[in-house]
C-alpha atoms as a PDB file:
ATOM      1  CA  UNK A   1     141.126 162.913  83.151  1.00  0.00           C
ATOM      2  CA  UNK A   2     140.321 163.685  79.610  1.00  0.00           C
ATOM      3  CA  UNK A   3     138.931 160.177  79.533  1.00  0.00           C
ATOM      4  CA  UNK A   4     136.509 161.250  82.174  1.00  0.00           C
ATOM      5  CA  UNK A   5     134.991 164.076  81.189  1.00  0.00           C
ATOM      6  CA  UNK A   6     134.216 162.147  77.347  1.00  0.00           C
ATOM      7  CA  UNK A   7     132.484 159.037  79.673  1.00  0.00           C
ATOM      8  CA  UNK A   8     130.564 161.429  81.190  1.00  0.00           C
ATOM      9  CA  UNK A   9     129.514 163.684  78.319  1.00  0.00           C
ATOM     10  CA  UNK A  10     128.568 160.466  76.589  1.00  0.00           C
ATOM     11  CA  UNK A  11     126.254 159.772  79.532  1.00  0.00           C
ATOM     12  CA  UNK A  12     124.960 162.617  79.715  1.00  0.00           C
ATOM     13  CA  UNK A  13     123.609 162.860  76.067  1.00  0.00           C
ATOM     14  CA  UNK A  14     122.841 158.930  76.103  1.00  0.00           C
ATOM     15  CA  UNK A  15     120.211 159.733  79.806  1.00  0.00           C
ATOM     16  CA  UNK A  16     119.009 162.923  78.337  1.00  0.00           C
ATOM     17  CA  UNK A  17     117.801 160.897  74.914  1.00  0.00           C
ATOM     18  CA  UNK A  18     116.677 158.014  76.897  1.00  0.00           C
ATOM     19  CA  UNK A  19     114.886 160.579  79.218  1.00  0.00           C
ATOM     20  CA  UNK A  20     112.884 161.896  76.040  1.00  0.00           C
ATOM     21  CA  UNK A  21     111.745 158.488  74.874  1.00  0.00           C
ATOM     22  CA  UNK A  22     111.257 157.111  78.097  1.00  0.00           C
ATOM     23  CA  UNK A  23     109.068 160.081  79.800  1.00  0.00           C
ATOM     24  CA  UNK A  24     107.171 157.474  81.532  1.00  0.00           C
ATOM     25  CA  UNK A  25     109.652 155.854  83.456  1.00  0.00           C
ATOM     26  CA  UNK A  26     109.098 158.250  86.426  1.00  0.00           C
ATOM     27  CA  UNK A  27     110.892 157.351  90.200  1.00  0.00           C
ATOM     28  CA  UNK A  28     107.772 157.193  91.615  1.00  0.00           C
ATOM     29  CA  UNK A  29     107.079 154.232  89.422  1.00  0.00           C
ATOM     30  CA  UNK A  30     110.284 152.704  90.160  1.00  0.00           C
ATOM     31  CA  UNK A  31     109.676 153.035  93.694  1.00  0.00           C
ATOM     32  CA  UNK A  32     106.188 151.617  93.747  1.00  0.00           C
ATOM     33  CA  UNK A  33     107.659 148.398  91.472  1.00  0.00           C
ATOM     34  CA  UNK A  34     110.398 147.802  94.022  1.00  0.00           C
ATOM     35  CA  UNK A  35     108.657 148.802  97.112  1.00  0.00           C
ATOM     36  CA  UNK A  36     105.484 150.439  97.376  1.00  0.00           C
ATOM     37  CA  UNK A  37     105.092 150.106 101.318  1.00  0.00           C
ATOM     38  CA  UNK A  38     108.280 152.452 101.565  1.00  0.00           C
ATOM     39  CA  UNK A  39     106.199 155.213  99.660  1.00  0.00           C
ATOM     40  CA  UNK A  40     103.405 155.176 102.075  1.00  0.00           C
ATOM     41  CA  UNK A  41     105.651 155.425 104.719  1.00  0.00           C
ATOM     42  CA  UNK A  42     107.740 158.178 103.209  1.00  0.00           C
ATOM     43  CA  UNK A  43     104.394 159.968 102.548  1.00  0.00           C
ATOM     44  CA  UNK A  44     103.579 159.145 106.593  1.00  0.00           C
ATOM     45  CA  UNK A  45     106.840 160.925 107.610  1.00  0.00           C
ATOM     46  CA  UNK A  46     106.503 163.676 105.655  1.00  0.00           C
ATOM     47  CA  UNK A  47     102.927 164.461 106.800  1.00  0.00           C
ATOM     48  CA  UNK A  48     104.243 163.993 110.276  1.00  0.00           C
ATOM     49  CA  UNK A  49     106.812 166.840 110.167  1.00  0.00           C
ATOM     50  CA  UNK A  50     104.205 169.063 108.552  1.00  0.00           C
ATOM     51  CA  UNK A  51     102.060 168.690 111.062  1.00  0.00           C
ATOM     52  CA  UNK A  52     104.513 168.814 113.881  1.00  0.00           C
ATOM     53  CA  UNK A  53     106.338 171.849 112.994  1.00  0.00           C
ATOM     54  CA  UNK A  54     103.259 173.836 111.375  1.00  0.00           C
ATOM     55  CA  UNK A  55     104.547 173.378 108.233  1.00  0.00           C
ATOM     56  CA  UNK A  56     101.975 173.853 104.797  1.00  0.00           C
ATOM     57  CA  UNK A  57     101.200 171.114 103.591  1.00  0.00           C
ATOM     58  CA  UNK A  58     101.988 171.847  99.830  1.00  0.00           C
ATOM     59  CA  UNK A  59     105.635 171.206 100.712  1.00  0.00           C
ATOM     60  CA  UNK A  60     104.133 167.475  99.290  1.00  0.00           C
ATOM     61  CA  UNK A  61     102.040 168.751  96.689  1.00  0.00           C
ATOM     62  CA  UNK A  62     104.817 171.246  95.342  1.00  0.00           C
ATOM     63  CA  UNK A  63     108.055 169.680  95.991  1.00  0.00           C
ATOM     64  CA  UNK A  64     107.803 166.187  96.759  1.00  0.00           C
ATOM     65  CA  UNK A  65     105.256 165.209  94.121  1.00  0.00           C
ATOM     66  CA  UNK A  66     107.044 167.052  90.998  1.00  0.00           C
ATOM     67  CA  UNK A  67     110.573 165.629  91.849  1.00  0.00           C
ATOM     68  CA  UNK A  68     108.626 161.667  91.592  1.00  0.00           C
ATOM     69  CA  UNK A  69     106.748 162.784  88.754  1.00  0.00           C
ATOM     70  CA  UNK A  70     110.501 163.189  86.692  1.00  0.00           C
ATOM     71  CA  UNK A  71     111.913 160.910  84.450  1.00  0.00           C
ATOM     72  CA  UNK A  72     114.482 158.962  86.087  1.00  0.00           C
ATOM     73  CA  UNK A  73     117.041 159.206  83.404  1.00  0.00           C
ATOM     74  CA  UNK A  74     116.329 162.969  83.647  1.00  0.00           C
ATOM     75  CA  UNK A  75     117.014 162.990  87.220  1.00  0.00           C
ATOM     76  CA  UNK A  76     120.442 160.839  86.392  1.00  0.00           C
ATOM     77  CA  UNK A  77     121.046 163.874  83.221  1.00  0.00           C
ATOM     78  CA  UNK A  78     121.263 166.349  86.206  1.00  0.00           C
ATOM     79  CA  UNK A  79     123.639 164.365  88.496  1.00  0.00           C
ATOM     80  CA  UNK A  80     125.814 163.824  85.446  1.00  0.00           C
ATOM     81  CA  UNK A  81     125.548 167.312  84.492  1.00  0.00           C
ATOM     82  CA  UNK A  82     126.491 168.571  87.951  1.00  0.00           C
ATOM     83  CA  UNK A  83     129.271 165.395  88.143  1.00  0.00           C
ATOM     84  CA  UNK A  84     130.809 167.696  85.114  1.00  0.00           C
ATOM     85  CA  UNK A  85     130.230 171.266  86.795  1.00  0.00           C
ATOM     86  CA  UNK A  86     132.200 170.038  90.158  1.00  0.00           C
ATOM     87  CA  UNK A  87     135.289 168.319  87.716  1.00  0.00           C
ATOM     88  CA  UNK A  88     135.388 171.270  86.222  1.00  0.00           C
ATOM     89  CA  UNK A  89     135.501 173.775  89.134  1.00  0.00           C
ATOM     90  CA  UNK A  90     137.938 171.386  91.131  1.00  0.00           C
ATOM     91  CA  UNK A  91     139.872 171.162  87.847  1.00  0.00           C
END
């Protein structure tokens, strides 16, 4: 298991340097590349729950938004990092 926790401690440092070079490789880019019809919709839904349940609307403006606006490999650095956390709390 040693073996593991080097892999992923090699990951972590190689998404969190690619994450600082790369800022502008955000997953709302990658989304709109791959699908960009599936955003719109996902924008739709959310919009409909907001206004169904009476929700304020800067639940898109203040979550939503700022998690797309992140660096994928950042995003990828914090399941890595939290990949480590559980190993080592299970270990």
């Amino acid at each position: 298991m040693k073996i593991f926790k080097i892999i992923n401690i090699l990951i972590l440092i190689t998404s969190l340097i690619l994450g600082l070079l790369y800022q502008e490789l955000t997953i709302a880019l990658i989304w709109s590349k791959a699908h960009v019809n599936s955003i719109i919709g996902f924008q739709q839904i959310i919009e409909k729950l907001v206004i169904e349940n009476n929700y304020n609307l800067d639940i898109w403006f203040n979550i939503i938004i700022p998690i797309m606006d992140n660096s994928i490999f950042f995003i990828f650095t914090l399941l890595t990092l939290l990949n480590l956390i559980i190993y080592q709390i299970k270990k």
